[in-house]
Protein backbone atom coordinates (compact mmCIF):
# COMPACT_ATOMS: atom_id res chain seq x y z
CA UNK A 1 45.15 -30.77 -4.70
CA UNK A 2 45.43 -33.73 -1.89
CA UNK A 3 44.09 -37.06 -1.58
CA UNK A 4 43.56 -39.31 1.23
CA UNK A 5 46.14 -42.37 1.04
CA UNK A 6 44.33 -45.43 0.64
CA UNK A 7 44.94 -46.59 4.41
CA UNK A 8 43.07 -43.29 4.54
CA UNK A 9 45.16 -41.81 6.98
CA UNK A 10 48.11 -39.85 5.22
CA UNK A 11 47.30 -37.60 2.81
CA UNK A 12 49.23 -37.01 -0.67
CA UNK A 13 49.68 -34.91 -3.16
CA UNK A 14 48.47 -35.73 -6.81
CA UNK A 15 51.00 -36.48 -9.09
CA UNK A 16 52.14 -33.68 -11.49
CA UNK A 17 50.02 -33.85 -14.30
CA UNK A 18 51.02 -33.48 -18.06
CA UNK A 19 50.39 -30.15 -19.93
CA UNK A 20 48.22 -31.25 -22.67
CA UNK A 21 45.92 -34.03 -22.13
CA UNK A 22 45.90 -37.35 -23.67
CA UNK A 23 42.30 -38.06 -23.85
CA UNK A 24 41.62 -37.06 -27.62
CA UNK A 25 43.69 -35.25 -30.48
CA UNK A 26 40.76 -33.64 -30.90
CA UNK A 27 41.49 -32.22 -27.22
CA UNK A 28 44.92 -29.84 -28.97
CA UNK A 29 44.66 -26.52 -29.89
CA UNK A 30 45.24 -25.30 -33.26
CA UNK A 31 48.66 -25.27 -35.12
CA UNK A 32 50.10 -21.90 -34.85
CA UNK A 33 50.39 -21.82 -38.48
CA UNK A 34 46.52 -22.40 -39.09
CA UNK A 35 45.58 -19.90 -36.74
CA UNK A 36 47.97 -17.44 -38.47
CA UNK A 37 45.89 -18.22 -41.49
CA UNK A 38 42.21 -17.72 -40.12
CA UNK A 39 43.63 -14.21 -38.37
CA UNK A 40 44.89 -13.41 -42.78
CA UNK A 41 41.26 -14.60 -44.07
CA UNK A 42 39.61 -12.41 -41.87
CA UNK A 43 40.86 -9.26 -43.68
CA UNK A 44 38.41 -7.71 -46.05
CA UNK A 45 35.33 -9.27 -47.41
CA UNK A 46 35.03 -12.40 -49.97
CA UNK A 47 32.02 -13.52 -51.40
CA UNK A 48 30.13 -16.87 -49.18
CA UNK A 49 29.57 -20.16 -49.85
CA UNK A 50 33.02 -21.06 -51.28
CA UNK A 51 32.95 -18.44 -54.00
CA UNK A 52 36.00 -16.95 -53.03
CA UNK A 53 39.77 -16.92 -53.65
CA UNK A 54 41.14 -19.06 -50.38
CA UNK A 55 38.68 -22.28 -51.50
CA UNK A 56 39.75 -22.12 -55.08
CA UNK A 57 43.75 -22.19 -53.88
CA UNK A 58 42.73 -24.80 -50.83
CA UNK A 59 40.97 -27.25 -53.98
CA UNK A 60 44.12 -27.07 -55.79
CA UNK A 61 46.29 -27.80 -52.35
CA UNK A 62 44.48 -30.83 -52.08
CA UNK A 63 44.85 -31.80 -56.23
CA UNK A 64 48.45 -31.24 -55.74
CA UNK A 65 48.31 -33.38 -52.93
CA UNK A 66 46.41 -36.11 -54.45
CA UNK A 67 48.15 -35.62 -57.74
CA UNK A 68 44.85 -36.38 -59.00
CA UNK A 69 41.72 -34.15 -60.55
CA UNK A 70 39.41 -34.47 -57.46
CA UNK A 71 36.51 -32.99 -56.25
CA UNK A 72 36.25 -31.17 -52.60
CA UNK A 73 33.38 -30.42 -50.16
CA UNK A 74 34.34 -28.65 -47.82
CA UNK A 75 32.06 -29.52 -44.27
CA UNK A 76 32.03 -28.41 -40.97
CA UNK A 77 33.00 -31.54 -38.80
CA UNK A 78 34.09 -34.99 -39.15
CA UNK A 79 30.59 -36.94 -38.81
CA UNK A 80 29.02 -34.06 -41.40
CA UNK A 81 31.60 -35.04 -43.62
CA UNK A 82 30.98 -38.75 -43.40
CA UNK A 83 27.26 -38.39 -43.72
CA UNK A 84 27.83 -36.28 -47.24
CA UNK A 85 30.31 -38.73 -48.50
CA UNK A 86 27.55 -41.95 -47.86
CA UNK A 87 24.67 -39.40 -49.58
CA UNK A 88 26.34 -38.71 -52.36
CA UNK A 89 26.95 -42.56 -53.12
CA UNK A 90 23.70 -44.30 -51.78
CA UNK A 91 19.75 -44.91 -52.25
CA UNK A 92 17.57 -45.88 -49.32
CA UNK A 93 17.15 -49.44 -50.50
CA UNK A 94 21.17 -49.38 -50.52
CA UNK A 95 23.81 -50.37 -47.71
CA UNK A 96 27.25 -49.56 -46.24
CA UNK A 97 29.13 -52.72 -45.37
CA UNK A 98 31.89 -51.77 -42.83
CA UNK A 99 33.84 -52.88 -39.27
CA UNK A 100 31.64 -53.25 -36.26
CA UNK A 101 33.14 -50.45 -34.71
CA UNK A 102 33.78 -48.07 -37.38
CA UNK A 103 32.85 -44.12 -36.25
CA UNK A 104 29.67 -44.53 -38.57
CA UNK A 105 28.71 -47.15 -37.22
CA UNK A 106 29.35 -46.52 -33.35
CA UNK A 107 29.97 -43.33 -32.18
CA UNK A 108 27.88 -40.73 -35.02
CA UNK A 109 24.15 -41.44 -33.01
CA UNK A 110 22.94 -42.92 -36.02
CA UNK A 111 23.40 -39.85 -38.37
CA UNK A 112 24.67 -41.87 -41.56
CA UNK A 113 21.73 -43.95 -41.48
CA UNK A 114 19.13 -41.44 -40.58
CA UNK A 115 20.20 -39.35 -43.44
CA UNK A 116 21.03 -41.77 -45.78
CA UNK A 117 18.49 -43.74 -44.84
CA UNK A 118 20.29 -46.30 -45.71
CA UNK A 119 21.54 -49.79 -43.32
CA UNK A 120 24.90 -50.20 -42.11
CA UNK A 121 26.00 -53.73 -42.18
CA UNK A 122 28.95 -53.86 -39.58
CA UNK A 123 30.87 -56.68 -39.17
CA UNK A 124 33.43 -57.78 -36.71
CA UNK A 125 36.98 -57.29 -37.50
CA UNK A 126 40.04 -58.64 -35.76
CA UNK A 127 42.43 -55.50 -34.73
CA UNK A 128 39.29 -53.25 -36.49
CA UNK A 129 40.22 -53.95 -40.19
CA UNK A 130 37.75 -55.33 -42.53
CA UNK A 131 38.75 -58.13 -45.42
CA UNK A 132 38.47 -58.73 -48.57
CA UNK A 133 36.32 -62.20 -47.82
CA UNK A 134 34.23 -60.15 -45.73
CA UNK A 135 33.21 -58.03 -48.64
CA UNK A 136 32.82 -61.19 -50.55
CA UNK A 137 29.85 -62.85 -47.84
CA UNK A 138 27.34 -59.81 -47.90
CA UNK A 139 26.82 -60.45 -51.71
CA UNK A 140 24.47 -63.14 -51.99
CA UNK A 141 21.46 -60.55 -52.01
CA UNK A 142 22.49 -58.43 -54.60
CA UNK A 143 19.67 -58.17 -57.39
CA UNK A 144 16.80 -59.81 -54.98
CA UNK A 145 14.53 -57.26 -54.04
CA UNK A 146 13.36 -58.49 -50.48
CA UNK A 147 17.42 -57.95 -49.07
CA UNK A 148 18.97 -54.76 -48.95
CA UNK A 149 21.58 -54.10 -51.15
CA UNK A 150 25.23 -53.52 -50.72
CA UNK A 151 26.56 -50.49 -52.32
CA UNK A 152 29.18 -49.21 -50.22
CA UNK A 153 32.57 -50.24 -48.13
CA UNK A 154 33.21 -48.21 -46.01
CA UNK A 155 36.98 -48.67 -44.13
CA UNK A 156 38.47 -46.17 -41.74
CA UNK A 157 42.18 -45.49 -41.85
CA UNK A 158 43.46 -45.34 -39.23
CA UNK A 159 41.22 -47.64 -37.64
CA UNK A 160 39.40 -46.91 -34.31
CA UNK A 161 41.77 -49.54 -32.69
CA UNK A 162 44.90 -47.39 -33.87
CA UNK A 163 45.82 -50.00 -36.61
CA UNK A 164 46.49 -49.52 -40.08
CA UNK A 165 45.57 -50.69 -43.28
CA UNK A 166 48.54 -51.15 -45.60
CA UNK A 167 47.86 -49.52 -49.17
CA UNK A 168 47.60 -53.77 -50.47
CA UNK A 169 45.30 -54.35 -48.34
CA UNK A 170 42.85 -51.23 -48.94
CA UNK A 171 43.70 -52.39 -52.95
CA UNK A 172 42.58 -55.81 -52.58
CA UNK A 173 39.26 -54.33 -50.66
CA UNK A 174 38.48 -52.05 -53.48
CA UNK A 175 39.31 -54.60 -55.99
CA UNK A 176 36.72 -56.94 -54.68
CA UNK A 177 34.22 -54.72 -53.80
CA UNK A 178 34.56 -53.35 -57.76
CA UNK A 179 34.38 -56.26 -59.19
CA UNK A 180 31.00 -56.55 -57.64
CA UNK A 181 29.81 -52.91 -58.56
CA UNK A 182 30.40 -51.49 -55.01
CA UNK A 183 32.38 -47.88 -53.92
CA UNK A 184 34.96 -47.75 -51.39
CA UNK A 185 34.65 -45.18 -48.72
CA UNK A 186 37.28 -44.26 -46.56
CA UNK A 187 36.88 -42.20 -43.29
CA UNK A 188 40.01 -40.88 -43.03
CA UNK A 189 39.72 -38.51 -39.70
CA UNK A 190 43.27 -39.57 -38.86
CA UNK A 191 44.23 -39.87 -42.57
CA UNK A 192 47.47 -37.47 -41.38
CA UNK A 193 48.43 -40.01 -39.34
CA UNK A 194 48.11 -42.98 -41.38
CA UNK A 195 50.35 -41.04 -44.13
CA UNK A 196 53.00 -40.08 -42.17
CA UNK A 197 53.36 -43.36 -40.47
CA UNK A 198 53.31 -45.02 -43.91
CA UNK A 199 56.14 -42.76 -45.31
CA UNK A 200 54.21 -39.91 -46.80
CA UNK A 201 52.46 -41.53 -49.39
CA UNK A 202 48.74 -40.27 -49.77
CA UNK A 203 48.28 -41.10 -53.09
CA UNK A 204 49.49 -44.87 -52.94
CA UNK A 205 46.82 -45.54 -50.50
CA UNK A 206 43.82 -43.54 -52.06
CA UNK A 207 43.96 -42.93 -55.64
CA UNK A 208 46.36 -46.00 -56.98
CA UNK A 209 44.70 -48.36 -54.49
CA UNK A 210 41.30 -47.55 -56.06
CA UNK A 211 39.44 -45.41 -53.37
CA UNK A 212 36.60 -43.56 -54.92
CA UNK A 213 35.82 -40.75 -51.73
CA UNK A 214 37.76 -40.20 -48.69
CA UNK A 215 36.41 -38.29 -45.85
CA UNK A 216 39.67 -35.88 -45.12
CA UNK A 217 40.12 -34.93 -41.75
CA UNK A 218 41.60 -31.97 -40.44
CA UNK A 219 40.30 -30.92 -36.99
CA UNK A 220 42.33 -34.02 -35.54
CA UNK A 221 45.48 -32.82 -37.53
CA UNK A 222 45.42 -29.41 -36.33
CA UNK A 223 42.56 -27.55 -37.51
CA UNK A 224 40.21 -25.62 -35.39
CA UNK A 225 37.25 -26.92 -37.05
CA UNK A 226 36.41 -28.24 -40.88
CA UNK A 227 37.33 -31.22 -43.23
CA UNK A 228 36.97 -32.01 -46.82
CA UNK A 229 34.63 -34.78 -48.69
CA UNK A 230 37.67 -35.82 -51.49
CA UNK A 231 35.77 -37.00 -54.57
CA UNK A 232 38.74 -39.34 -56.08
CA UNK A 233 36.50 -41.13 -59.07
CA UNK A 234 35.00 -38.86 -61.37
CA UNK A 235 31.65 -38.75 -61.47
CA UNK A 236 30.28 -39.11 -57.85
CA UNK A 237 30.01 -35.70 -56.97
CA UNK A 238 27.83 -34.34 -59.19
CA UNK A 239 24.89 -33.38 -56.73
CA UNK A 240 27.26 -33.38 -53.52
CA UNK A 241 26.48 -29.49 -53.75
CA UNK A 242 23.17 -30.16 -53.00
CA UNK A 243 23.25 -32.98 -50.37
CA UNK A 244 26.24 -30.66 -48.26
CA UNK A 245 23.15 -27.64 -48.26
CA UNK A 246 20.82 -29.99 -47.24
CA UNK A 247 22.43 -31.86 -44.66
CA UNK A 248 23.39 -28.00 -42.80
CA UNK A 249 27.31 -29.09 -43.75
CA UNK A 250 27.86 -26.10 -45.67
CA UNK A 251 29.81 -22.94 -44.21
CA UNK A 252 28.73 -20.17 -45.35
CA UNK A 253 31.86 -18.08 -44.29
CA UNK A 254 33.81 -21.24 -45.92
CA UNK A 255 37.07 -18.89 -46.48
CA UNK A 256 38.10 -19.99 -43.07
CA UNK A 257 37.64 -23.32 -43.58
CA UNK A 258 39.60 -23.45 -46.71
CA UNK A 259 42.34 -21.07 -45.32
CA UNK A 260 43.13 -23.30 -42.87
CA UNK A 261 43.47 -26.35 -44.88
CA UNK A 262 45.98 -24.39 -47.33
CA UNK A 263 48.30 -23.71 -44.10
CA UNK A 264 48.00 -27.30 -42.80
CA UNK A 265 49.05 -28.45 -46.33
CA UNK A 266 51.37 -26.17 -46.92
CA UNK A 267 55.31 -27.23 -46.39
CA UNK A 268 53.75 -30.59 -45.19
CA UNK A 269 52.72 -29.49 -41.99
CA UNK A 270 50.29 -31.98 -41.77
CA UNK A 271 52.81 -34.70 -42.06
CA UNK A 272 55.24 -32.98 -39.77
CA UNK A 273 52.49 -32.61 -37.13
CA UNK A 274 51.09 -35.91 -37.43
CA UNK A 275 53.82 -37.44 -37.56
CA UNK A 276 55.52 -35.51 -34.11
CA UNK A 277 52.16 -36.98 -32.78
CA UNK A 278 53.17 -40.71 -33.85
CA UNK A 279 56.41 -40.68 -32.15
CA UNK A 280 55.08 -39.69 -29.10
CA UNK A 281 52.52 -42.43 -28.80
CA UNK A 282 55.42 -45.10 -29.26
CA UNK A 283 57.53 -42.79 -26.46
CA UNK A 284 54.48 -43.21 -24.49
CA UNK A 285 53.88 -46.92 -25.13
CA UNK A 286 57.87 -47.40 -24.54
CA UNK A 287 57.56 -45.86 -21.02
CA UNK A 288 54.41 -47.12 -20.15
CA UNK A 289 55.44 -50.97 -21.37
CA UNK A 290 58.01 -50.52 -17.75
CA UNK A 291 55.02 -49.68 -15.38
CA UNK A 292 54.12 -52.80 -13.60
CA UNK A 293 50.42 -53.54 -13.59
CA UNK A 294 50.15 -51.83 -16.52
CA UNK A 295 49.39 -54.07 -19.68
CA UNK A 296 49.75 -52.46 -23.76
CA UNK A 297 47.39 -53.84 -25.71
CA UNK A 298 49.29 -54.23 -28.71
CA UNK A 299 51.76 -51.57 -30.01
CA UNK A 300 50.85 -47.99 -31.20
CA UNK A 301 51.22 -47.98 -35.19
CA UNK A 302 49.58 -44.17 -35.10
CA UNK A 303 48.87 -41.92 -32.72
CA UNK A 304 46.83 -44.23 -30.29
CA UNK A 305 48.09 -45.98 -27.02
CA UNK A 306 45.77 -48.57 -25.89
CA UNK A 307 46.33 -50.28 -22.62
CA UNK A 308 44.65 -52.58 -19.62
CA UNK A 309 44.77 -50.71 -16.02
CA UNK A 310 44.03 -51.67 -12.57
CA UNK A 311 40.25 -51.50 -12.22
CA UNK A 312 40.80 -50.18 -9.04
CA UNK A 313 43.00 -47.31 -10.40
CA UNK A 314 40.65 -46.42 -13.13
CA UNK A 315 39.13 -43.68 -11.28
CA UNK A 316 41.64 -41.89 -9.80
CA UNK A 317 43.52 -42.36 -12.96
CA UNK A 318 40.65 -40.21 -14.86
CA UNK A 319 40.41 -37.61 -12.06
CA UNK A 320 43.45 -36.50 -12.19
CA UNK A 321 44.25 -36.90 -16.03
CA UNK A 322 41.54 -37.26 -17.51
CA UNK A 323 41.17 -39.85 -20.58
CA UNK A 324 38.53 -42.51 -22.27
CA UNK A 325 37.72 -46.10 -21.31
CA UNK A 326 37.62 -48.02 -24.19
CA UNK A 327 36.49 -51.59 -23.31
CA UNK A 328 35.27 -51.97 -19.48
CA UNK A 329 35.09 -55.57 -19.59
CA UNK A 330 39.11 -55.62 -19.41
CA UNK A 331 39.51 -52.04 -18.51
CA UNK A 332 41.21 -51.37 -21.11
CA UNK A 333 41.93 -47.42 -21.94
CA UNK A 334 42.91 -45.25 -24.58
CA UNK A 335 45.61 -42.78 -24.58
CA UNK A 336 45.76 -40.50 -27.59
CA UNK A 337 48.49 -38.07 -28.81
CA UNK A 338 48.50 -34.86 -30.63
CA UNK A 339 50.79 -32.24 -32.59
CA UNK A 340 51.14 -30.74 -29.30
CA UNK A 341 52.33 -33.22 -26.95
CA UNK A 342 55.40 -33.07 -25.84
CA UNK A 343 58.37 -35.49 -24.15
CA UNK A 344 57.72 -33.65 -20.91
CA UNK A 345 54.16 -34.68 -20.89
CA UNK A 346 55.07 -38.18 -21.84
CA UNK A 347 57.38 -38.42 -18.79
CA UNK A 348 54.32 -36.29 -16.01
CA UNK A 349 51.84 -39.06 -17.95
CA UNK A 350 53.76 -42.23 -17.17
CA UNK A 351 55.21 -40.90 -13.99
CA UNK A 352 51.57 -40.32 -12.54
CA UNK A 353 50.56 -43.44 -14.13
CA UNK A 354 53.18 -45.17 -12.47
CA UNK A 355 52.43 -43.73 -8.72
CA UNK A 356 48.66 -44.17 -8.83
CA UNK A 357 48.70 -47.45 -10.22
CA UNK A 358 51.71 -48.57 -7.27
CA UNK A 359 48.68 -49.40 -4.33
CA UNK A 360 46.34 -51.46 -6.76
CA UNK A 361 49.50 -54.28 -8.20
């Protein structure tokens, strides 16, 4: 495909563009692995609901994983899942304290709150990560009936931004909001890539740091579709059965979604692949640091590559590899990375990066 120069008068071809795309992990196909296991669990017949063989062995995956008793819910998608998790924990007259721009509170059309019918109380957060003192200032209304009242923290990990809380600093947040009667919820849609890039650890920053539900995600780590509601205190999911039916989250042929989790935990593939996705976001910020005109926002500690572009390359950057604008005031831009991305599309990326931006320095 050819494009007109911007003198207008010698036309060019497009820079080669990268395989896979870096707008969204959520843009990769399926781990090979996964999709071996939905073609197994579609032998034969098994009963629905989750009354069959593949959920009872994908519950234990993730109690061996966990090295904890928890509960599981298995949901369709990533919002579903967060909306079950804040049911199961909240009244109306309750609230969700968490980062201006968490997923809940942002980018999920208002789902938490319109079935939870609960308010989210989000509050700004330097690099996306809420604090312990932040916790601490939405208190004073607790126990007077004309304020609603907090009941839930909710933190994600990895954050939108790409940062990452450190298993201290999700402890100290579930220390304070304990002390004051709260639950800590964490939406952990990138949880994969949080764990590998803190050294494997799931349990150090869930269970022992005093989480009491994760929302688990596996669509961004490789799944097709599906992700579990991880019950880590005892206790809270005693009527998630119900709230998962009512809120249309429950799969009916939920074999497949369990199957798949089983593969993607199985032999640590979820590290592996998460982790392969990691290293090629700090390949990508590496190359991309060289490219004049071309400013990182700060560096990638996941899978996430933000940077500020040319506003007059913004365009023609998205039309011919297409990604997300994440703040237009600085036009700044999110790359993401995936199990699937390779060096060679790391080395198209920048290179086509580095041509289009060339006119506009």
């Amino acid at each position: 495909m050819y494009q007109a120069e911007r003198a207008g008068t010698v036309p060019r071809m497009a820079p080669r563009a990268p395989e896979h795309s870096f707008a969204s992990d959520n843009a990769a196909g399926v781990l090979p692995e996964v999709m071996d296991a939905l073609v197994a669990a579609n032998e034969g017949t098994a009963l629905a609901y989750g009354a069959d063989p593949w959920t009872d062995r994908a519950v234990a995956d993730l109690r061996e994983r966990f090295d904890h008793p928890v509960d599981v819910a298995f949901c369709w998608g990533g919002t579903g899942a967060n909306v079950v998790a804040l049911q199961a924990l909240l009244r109306p007259f309750e609230a969700v304290i968490c980062p201006e721009g968490a997923h809940i509170n942002v980018d999920e059309c208002g789902a938490p709150e319109r079935f939870t019918g609960s308010k989210l109380i989000d509050l700004p957060c330097a690099g996306g990560k809420l604090q312990p003192e932040q916790v601490v200032g939405q208190l004073h209304g607790i126990g007077d009936e004309h304020h609603v009242q907090p009941r839930v923290v909710s933190i994600t990990q990895s954050t939108e931004v790409g940062t990452l809380y450190q298993p201290a600093e999700i402890a100290a947040i579930c220390e304070v909001a304990h002390a004051h009667g709260l639950l800590v919820h964490v939406d952990g849609a990138r949880i994969a890539n949080a764990t590998a890039a803190l050294g494997g650890d799931l349990r150090a920053s869930t269970v022992d740091a005093g989480v009491d539900v994760l929302s688990f995600g596996g669509t961004k780590a490789g799944l097709m579709y599906g992700e579990a509601v991880v019950f880590l205190t005892p206790g809270l999911a005693d009527q998630v059965a119900f709230i998962r039916k009512q809120s249309a989250q429950l799969p009916s042929k939920m074999r497949y979604v369990s199957a798949q989790f089983s593969a993607l935990l199985a032999e640590d593939r979820w590290l592996a692949a998460a982790g392969h996705a990691n290293a090629m976001a700090s390949q990508l910020a590496d190359q991309v640091a060289g490219v004049p005109s071309v400013e990182l926002s700060h560096r990638p500690e996941v899978n996430a590559v933000f940077a500020r572009v040319p506003k007059g390359a913004l365009a023609e950057l998205q039309d011919w590899s297409f990604f997300w604008e994440w703040d237009p005031a600085v036009t700044e831009v999110r790359w993401m990375t995936s199990w699937q991305t390779t060096p060679d599309d790391v080395d198209a990326f920048v290179a086509g990066i580095a041509e289009i931006v060339a006119p506009h320095r």
